[in-house]
N, C-alpha and C. Protein backbone atom coordinates (compact mmCIF):
# COMPACT_ATOMS: atom_id res chain seq x y z
N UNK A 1 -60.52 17.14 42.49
CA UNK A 1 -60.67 15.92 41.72
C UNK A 1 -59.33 15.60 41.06
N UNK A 2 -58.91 14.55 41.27
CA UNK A 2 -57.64 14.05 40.82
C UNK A 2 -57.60 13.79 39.17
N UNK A 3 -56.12 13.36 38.25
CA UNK A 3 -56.74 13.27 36.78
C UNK A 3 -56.92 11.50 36.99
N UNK A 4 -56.98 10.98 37.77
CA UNK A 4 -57.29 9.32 37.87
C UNK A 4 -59.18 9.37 37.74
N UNK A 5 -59.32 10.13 38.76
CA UNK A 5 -61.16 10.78 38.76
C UNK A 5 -61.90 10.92 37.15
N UNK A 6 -61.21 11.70 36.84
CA UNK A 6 -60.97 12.59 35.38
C UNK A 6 -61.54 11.64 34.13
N UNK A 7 -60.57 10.28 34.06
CA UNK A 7 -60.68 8.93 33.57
C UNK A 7 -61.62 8.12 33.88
N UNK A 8 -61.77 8.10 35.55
CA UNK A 8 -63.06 7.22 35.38
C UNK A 8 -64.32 7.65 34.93
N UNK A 9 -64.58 9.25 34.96
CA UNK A 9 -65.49 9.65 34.40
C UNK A 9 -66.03 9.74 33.17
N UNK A 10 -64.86 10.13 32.47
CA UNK A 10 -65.20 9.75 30.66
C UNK A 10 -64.82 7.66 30.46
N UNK A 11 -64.56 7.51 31.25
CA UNK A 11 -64.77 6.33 30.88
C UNK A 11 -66.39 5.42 31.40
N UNK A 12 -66.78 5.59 32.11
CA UNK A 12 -68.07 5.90 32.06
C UNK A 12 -69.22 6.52 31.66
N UNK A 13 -68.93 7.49 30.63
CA UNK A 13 -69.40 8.53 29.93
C UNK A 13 -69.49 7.82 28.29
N UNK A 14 -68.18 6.96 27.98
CA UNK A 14 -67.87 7.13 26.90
C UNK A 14 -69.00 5.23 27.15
N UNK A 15 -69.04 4.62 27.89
CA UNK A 15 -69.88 3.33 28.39
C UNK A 15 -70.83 3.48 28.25
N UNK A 16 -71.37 4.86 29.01
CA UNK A 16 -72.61 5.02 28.52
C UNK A 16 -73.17 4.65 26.97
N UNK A 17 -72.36 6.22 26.30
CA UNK A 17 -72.10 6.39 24.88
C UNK A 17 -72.16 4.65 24.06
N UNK A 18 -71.42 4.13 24.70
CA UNK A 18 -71.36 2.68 23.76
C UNK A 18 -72.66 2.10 23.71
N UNK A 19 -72.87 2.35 25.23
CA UNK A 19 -74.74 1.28 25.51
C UNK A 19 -75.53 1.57 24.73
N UNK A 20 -75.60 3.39 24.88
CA UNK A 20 -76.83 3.68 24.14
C UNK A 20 -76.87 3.63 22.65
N UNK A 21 -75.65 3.88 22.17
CA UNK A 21 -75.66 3.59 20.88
C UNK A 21 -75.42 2.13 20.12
N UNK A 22 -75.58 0.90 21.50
CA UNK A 22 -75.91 -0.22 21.25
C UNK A 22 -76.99 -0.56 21.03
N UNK A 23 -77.66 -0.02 21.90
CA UNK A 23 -79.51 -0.53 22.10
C UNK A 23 -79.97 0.26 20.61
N UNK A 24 -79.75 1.27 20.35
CA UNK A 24 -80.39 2.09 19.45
C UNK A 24 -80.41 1.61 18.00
N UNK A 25 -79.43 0.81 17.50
CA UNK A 25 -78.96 0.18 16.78
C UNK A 25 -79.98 -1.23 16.55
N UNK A 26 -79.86 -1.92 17.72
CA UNK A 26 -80.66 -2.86 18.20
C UNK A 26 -82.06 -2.91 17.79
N UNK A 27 -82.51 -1.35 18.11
CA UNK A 27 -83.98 -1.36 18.32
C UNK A 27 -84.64 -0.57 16.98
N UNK A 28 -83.29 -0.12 15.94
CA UNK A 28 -83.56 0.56 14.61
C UNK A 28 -84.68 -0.46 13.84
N UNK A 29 -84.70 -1.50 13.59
CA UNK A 29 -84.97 -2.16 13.22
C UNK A 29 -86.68 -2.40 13.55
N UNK A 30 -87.24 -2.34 14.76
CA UNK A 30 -88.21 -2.31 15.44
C UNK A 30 -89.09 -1.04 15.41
N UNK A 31 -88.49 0.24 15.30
CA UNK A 31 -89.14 1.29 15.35
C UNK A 31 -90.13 1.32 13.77
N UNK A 32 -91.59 2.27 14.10
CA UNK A 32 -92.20 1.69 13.65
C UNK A 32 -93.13 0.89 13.39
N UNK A 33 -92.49 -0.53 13.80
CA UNK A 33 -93.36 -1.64 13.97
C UNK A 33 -94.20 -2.18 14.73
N UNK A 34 -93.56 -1.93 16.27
CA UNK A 34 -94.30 -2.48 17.53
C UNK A 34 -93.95 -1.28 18.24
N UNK A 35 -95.35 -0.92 19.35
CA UNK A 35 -95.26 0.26 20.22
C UNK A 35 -94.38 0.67 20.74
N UNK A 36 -94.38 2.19 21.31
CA UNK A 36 -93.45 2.84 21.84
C UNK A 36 -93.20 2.10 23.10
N UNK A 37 -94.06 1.56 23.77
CA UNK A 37 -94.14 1.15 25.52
C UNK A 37 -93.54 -0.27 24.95
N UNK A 38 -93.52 -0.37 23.86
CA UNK A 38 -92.39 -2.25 23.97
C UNK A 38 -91.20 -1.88 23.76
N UNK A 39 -91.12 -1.00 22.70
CA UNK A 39 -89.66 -0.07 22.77
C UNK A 39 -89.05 -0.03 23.92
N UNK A 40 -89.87 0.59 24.81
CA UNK A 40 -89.08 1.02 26.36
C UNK A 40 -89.01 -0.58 26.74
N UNK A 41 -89.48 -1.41 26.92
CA UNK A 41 -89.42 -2.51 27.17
C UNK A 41 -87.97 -2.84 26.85
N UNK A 42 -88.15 -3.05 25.84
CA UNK A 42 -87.02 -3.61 24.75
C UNK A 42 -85.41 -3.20 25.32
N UNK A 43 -85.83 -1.87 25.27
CA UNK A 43 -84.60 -0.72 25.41
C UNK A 43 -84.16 -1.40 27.06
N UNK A 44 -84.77 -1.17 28.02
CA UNK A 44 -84.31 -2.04 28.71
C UNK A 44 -83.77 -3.33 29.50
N UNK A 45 -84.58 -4.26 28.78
CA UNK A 45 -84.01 -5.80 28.40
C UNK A 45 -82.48 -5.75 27.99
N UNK A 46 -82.08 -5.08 27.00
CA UNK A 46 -80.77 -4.68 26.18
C UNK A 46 -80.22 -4.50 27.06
N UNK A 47 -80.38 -2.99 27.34
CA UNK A 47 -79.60 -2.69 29.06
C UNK A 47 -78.98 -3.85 29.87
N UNK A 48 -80.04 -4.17 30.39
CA UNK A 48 -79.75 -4.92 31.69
C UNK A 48 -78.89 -6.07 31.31
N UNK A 49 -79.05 -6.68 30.18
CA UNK A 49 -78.03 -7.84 29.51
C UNK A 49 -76.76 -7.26 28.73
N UNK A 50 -76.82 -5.44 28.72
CA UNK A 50 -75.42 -5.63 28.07
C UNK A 50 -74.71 -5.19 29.47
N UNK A 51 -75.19 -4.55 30.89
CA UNK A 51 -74.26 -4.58 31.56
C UNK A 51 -74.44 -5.04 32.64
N UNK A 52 -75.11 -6.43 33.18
CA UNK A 52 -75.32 -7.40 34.04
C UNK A 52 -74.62 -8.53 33.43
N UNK A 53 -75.09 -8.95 32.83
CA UNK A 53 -74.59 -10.60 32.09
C UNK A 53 -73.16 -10.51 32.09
N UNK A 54 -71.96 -11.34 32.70
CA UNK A 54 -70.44 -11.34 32.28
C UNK A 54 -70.34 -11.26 31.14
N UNK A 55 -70.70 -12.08 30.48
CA UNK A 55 -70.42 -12.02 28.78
C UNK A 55 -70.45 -11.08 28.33
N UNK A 56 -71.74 -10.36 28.50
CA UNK A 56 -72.62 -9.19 27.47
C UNK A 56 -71.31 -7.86 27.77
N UNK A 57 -71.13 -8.25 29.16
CA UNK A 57 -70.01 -7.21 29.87
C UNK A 57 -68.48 -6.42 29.28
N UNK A 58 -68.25 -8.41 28.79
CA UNK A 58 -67.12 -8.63 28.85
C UNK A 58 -66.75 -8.01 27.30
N UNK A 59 -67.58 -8.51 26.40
CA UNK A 59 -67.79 -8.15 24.82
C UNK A 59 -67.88 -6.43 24.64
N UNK A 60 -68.63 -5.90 25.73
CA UNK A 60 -68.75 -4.24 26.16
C UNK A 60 -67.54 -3.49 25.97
N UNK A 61 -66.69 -3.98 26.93
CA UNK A 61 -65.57 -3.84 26.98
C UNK A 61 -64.36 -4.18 26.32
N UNK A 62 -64.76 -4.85 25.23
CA UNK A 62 -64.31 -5.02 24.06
C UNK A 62 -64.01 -4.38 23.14
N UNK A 63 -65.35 -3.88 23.14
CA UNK A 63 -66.15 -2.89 22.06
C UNK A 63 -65.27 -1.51 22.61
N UNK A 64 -65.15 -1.31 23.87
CA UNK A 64 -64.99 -0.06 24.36
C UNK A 64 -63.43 0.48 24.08
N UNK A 65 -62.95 -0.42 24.05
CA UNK A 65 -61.24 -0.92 24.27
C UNK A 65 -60.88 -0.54 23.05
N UNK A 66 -61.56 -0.73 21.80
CA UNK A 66 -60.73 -1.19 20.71
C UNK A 66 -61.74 -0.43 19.80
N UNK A 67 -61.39 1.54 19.56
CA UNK A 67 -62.02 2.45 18.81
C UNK A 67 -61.78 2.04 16.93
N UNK A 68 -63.02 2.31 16.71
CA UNK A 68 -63.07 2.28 15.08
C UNK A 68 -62.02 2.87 14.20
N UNK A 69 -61.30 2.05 13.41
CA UNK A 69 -60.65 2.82 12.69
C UNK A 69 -60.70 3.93 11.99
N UNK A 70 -59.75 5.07 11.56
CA UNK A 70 -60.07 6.10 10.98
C UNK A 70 -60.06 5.77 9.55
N UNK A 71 -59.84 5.05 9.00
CA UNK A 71 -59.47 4.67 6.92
C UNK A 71 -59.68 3.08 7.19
N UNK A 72 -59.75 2.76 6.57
CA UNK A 72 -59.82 1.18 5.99
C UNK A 72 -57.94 1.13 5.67
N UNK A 73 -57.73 -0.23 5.75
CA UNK A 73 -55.81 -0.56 5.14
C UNK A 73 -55.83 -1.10 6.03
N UNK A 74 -54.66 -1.83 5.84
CA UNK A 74 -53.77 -2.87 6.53
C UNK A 74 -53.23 -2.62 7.79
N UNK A 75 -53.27 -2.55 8.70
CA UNK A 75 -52.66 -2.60 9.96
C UNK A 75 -51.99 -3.84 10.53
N UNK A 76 -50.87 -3.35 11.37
CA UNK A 76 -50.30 -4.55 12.26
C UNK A 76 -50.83 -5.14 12.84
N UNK A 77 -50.52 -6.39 12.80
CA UNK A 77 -51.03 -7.20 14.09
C UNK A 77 -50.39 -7.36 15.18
N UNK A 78 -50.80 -6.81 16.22
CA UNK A 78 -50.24 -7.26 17.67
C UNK A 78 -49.82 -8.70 17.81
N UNK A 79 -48.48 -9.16 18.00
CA UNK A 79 -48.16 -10.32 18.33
C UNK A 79 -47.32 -10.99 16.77
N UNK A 80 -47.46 -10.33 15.99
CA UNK A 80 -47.46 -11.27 14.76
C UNK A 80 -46.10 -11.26 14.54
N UNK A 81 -45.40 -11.99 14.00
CA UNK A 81 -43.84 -12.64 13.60
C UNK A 81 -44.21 -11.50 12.73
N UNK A 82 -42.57 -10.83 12.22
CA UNK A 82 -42.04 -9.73 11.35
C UNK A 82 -41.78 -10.92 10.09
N UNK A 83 -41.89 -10.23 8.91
CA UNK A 83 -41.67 -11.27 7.96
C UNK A 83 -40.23 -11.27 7.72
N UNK A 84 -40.33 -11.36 6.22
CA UNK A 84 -38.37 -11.84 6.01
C UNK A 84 -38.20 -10.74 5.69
N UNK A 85 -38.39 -9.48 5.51
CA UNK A 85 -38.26 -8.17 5.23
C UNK A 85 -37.85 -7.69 6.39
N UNK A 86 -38.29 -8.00 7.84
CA UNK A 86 -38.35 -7.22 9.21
C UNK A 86 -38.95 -6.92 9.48
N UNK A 87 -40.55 -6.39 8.96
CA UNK A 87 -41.16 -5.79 9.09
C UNK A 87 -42.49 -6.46 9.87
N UNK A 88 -43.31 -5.89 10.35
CA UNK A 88 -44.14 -6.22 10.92
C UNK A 88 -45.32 -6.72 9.96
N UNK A 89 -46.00 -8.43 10.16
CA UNK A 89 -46.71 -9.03 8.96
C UNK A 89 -48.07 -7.83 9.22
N UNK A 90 -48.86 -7.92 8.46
CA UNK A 90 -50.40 -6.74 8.64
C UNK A 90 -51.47 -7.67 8.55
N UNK A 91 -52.84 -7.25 8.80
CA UNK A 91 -53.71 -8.23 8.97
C UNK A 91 -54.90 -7.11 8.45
N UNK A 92 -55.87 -7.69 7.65
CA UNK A 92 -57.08 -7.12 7.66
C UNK A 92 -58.38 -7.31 8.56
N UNK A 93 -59.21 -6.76 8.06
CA UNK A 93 -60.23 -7.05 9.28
C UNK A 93 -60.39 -8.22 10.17
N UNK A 94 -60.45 -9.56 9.04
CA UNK A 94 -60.77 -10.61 9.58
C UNK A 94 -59.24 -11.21 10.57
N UNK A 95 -57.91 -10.16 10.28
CA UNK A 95 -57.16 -11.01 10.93
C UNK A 95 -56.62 -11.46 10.04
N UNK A 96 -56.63 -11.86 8.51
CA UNK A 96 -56.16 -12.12 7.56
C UNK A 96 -55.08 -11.61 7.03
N UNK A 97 -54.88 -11.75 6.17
CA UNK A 97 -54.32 -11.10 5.10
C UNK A 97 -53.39 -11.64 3.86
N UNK A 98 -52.85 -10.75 3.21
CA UNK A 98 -52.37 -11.27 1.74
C UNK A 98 -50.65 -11.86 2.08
N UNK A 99 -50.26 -13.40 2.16
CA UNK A 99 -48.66 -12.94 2.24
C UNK A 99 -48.22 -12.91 1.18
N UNK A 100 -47.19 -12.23 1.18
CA UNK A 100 -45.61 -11.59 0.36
C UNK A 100 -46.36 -10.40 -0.26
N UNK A 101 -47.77 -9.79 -0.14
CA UNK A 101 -48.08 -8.88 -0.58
C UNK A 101 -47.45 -7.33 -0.68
């Protein structure tokens, strides 16, 4: 097995990992309330629309691409003009942030 093999496997692994801990999330809310056999229902509806649908796909891979930060703070933004300092401007969650901060 090559290390190209290696990659596609945890990257499929880690897809999985995203799905299921998409749906589960999804369906927190529900447990409880309505039967186990709509659950399974449910659980698979999710499925099939988060990795059939382009969109649902495309957003997947979004998600997959771009791991949770370790701390909260300011980070760079990819692309962003350096200010008058040189430095690279920072952005908060929304993409925002404070200038001359």
């Amino acid at each position: 097995m090559s290390q190209h093999d290696g990659d596609d496997e945890e990257e499929r692994l880690r897809a999985t990992r995203v799905v299921a801990e998409t749906i589960e999330r999804s369906l927190a809310p529900y447990r409880g309330l309505v039967p186990e056999e709509m659950l399974a229902q449910m659980r698979e509806a999710i499925e099939d629309e988060l990795v059939k649908n382009p969109y649902s796909a495309a957003l997947l891979r979004q998600l997959m691409a771009r791991p949770a930060p370790a701390s909260s703070g300011e980070v760079p933004r990819e692309g962003a003009p350096f200010d008058e300092r040189g430095r690279d401007r920072k952005g908060g969650a929304a993409g925002g942030g404070r200038e001359g901060a």
